[in-house]
C-alpha atoms as a PDB file:
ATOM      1  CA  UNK A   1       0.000   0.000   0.000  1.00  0.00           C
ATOM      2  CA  UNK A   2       3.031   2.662   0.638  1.00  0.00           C
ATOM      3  CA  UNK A   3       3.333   2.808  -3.232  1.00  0.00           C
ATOM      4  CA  UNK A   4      -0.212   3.086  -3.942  1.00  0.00           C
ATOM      5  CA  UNK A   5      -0.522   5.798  -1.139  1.00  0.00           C
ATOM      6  CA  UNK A   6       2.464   7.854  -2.283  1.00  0.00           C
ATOM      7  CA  UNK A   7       0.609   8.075  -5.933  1.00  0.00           C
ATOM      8  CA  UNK A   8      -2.165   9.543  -4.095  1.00  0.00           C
ATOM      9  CA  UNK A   9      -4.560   7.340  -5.636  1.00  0.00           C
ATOM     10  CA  UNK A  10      -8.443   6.794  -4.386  1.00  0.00           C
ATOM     11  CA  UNK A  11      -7.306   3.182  -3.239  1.00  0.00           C
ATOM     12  CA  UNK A  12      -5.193   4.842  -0.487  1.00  0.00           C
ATOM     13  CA  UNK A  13      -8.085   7.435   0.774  1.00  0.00           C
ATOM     14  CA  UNK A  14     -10.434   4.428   0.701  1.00  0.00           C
ATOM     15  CA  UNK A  15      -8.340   1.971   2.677  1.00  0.00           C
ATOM     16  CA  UNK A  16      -7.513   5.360   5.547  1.00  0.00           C
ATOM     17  CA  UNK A  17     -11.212   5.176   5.633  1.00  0.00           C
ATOM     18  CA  UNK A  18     -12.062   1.739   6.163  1.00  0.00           C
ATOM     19  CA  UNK A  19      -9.091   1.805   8.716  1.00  0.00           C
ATOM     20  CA  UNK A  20     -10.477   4.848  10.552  1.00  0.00           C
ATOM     21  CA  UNK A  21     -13.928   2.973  10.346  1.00  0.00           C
ATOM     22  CA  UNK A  22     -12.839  -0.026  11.858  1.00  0.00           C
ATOM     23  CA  UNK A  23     -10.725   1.873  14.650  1.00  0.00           C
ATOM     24  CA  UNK A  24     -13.792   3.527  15.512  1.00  0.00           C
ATOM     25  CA  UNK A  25     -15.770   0.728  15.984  1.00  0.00           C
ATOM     26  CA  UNK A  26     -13.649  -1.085  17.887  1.00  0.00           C
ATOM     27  CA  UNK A  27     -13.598   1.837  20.663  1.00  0.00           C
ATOM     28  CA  UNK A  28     -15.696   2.289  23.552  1.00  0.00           C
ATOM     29  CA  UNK A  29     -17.844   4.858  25.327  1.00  0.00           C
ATOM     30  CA  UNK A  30     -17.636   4.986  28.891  1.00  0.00           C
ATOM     31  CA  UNK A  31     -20.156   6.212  31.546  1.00  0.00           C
ATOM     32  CA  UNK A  32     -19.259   7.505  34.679  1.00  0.00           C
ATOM     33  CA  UNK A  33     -22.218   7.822  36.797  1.00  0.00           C
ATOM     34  CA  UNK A  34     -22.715  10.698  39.751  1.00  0.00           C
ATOM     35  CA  UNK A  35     -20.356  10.353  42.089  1.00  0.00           C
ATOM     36  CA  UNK A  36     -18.652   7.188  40.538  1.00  0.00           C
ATOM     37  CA  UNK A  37     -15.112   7.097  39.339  1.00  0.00           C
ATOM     38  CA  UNK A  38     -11.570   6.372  40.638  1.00  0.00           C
ATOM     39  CA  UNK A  39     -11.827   8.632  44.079  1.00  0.00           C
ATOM     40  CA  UNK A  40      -9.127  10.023  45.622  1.00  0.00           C
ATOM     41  CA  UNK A  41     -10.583  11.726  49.186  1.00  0.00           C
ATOM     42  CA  UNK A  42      -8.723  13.250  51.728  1.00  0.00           C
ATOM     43  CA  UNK A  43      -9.486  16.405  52.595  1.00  0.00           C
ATOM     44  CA  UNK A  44     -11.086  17.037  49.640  1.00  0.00           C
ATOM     45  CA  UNK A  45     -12.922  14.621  47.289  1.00  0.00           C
ATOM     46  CA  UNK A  46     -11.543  14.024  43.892  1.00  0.00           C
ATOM     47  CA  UNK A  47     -12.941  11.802  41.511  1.00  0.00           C
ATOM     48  CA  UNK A  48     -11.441  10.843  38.026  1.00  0.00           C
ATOM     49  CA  UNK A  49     -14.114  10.508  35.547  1.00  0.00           C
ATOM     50  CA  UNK A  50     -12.540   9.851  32.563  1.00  0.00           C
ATOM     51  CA  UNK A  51      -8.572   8.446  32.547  1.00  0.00           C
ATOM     52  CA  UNK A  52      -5.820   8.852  30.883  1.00  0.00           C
ATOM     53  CA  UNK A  53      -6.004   5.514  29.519  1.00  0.00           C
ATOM     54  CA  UNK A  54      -9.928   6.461  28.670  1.00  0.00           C
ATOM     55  CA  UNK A  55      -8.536   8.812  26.323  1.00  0.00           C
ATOM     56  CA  UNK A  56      -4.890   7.364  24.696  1.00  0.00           C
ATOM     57  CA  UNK A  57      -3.958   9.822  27.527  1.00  0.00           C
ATOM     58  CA  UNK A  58      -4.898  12.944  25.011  1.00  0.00           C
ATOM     59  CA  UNK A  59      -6.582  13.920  28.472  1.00  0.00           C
ATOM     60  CA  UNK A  60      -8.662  13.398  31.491  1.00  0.00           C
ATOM     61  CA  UNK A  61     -11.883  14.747  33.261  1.00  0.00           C
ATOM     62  CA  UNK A  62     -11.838  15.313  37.213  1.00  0.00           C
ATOM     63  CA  UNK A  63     -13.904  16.324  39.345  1.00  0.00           C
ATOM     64  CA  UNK A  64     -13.278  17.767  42.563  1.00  0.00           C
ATOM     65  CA  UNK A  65     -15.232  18.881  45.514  1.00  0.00           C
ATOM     66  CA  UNK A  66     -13.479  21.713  47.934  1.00  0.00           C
ATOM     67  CA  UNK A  67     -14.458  22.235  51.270  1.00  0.00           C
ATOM     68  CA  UNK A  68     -14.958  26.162  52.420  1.00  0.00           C
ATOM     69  CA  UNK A  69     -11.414  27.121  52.840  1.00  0.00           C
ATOM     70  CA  UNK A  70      -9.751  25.395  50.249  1.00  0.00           C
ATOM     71  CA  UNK A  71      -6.698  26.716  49.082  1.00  0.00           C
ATOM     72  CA  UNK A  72      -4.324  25.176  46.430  1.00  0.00           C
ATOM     73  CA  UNK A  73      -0.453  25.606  46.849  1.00  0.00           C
ATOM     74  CA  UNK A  74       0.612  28.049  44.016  1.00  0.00           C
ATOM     75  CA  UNK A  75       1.745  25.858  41.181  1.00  0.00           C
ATOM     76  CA  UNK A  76       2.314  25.432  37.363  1.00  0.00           C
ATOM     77  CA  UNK A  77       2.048  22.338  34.548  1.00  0.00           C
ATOM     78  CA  UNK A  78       5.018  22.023  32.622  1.00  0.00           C
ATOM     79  CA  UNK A  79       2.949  20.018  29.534  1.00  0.00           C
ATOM     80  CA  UNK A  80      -0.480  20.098  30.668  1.00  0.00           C
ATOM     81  CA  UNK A  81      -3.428  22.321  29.778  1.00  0.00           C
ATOM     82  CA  UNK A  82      -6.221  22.459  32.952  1.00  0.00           C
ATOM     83  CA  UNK A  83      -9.879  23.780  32.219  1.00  0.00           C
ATOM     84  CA  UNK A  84     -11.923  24.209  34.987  1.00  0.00           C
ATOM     85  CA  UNK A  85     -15.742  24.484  34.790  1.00  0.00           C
ATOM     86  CA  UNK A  86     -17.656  25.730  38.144  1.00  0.00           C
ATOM     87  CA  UNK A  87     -20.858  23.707  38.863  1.00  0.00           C
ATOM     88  CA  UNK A  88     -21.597  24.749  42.598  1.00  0.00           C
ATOM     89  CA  UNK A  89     -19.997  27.874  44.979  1.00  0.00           C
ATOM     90  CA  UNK A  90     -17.129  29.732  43.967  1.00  0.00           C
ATOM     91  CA  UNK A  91     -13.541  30.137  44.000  1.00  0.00           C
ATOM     92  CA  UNK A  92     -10.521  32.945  43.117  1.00  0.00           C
ATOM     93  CA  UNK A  93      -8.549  31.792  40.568  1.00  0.00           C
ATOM     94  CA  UNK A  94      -5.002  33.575  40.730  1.00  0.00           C
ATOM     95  CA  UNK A  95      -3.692  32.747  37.165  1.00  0.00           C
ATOM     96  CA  UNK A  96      -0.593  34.216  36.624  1.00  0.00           C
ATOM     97  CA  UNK A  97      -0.945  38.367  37.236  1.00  0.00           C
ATOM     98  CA  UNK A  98      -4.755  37.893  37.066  1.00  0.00           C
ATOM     99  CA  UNK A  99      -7.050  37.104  39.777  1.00  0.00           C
ATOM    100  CA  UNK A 100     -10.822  35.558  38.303  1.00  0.00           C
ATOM    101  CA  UNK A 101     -13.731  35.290  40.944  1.00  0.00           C
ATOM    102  CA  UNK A 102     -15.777  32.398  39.207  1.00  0.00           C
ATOM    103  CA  UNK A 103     -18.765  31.482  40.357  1.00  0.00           C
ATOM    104  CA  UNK A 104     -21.548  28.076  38.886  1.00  0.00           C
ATOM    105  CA  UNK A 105     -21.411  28.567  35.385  1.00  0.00           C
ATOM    106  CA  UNK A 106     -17.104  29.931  35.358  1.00  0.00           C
ATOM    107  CA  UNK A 107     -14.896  28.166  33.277  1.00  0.00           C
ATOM    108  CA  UNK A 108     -11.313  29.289  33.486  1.00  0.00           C
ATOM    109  CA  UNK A 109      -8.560  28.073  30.959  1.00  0.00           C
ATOM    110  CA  UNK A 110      -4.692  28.369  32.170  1.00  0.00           C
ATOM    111  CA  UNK A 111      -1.943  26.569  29.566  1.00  0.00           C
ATOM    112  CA  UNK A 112       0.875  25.071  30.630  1.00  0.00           C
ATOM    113  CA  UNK A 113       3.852  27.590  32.234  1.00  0.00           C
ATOM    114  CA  UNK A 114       1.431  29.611  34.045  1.00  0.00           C
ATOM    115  CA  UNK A 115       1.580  30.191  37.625  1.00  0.00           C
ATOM    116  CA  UNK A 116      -2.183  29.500  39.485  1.00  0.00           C
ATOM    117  CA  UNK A 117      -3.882  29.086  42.699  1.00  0.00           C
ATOM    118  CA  UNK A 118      -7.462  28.276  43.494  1.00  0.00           C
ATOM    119  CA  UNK A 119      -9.001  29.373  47.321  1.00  0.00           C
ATOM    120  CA  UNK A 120     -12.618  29.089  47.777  1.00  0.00           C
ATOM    121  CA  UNK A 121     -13.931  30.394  51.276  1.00  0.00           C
ATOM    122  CA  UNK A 122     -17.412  28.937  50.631  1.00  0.00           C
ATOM    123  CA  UNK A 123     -16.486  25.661  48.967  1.00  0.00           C
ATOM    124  CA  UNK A 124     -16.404  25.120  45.554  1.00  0.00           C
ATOM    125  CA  UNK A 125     -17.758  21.966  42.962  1.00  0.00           C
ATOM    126  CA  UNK A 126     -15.630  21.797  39.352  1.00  0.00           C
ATOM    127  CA  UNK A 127     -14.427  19.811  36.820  1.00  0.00           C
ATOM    128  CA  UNK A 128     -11.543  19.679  35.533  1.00  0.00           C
ATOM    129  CA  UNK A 129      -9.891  18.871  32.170  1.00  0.00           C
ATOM    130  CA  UNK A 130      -6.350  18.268  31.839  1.00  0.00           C
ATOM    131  CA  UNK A 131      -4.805  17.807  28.785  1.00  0.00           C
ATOM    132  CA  UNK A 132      -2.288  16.127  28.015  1.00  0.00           C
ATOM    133  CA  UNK A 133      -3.153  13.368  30.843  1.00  0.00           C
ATOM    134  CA  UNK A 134      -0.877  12.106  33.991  1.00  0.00           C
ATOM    135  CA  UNK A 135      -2.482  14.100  36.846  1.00  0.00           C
ATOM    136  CA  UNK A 136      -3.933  11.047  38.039  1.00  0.00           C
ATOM    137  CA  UNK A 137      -0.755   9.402  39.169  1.00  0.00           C
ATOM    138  CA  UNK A 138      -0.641  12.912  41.331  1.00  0.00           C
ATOM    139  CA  UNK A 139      -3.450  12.622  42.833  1.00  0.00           C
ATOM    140  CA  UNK A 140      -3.173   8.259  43.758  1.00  0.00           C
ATOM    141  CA  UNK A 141       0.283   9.315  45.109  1.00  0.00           C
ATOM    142  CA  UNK A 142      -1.192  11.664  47.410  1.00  0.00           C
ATOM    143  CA  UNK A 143      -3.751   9.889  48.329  1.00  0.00           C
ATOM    144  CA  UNK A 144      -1.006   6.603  49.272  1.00  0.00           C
ATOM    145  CA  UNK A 145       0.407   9.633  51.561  1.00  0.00           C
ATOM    146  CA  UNK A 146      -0.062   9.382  55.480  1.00  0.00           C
ATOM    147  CA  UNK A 147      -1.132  12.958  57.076  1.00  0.00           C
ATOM    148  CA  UNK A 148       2.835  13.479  58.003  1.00  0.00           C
ATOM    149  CA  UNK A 149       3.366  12.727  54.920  1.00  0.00           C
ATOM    150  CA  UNK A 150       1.133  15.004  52.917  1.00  0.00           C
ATOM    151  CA  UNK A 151       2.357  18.054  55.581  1.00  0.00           C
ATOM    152  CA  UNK A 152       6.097  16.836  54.326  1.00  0.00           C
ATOM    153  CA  UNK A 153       6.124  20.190  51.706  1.00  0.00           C
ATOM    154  CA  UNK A 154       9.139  18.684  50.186  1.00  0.00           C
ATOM    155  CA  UNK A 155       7.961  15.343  49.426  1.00  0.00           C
ATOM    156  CA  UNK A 156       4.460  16.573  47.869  1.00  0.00           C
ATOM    157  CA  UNK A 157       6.485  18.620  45.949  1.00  0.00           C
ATOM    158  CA  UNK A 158       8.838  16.036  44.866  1.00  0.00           C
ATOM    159  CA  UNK A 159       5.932  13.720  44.079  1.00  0.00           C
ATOM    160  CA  UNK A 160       4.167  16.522  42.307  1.00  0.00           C
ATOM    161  CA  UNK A 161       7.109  17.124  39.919  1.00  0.00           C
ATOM    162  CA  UNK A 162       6.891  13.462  38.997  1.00  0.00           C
ATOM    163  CA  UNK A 163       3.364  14.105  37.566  1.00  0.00           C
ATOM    164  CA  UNK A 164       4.039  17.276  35.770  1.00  0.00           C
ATOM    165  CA  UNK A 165       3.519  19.586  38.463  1.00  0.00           C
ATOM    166  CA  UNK A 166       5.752  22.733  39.904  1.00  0.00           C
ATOM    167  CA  UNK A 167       4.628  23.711  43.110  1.00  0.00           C
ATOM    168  CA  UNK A 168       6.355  27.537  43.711  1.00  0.00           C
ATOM    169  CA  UNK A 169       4.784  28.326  47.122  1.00  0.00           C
ATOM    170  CA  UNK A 170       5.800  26.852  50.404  1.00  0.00           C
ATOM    171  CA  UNK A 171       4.051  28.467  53.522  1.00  0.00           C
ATOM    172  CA  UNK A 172       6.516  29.688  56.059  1.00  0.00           C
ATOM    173  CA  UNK A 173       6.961  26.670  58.439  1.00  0.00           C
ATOM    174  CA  UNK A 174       7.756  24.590  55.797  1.00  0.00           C
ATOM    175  CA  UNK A 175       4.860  22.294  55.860  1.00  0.00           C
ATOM    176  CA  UNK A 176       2.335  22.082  52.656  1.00  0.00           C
ATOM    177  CA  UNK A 177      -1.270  23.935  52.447  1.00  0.00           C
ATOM    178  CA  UNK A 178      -4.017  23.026  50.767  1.00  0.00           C
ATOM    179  CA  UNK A 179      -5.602  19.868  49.860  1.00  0.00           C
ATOM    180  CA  UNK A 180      -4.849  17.397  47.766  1.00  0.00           C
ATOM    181  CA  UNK A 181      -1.750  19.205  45.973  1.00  0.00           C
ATOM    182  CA  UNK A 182       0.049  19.418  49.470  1.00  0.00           C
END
């Protein structure tokens, strides 16, 4: 077939067709019902909806659930886009120089490189899209994590960075704050 592809003749386009057909039918959907997923719960609850290996790790849905006075340590993706879509309360989203009060109905967009935090004084429901995928290995890590272990600012940070992740605050006595990222 390479030399009856390189001819660009209308065998090749029909035989990318028939091999896009049959990759498609071989696929799956996948439901993840309310509440259902692999859950990660600590002090918050995080539940991956769709995986990595869902999606050929393109990307992966999450959704997490923040208690009033969540507050993520400041941090960055080196590869990985993260959408965030607001379903209940609200959160301040410090994205780089700009701070973004979103509220049910938000979506915020950061790309990889730049700087963000997330704080919610009420509590906050979103999902999240990361793309490309690996943020679940973060979160199972963490969750593996005794509660030494997850106030150890150096190891989440260490375990982080294994999963794409640069955390660039540390609170003054060393220990991690936040949730699930430290």
């Amino acid at each position: 077939t390479i030399g009856l592809c390189s001819a660009g003749g209308r065998l090749c386009n029909q035989l990318d067709r028939k091999q896009s057909r049959e990759a498609t039918m071989t696929a799956k959907g996948k439901h993840s019902p309310p509440g259902k997923g692999n859950i990660y719960a600590k002090a918050n609850e995080v539940i991956v909806k769709i995986t990595g290996g869902d999606t050929a790790q393109t990307f992966e849905v999450v959704e997490e659930n923040c208690k009033p006075g969540f507050q993520s340590r400041a941090h960055y993706h080196i590869k990985a886009y993260e959408t965030f879509y607001v379903f209940d309360g609200s959160a301040d989203f410090q994205v780089g120089d700009e701070l973004f009060h979103a509220t049910k109905g938000s979506c915020v967009h950061i790309p990889p490189g730049v700087p963000h935090q997330v704080t919610s004084k009420e509590g906050v429901r979103m999902l999240m899209i990361y793309s490309p995928a690996g943020t679940e290995g973060m979160f199972a890590d963490m969750h593996a994590l005794t509660q030494d272990q997850l106030m150890n600012a150096e190891l989440t940070r260490q375990l982080a960075l294994k999963h794409d992740t640069v955390m660039i605050e540390q609170s003054k006595d060393g220990r991690g704050k936040g949730t699930i990222l430290g």
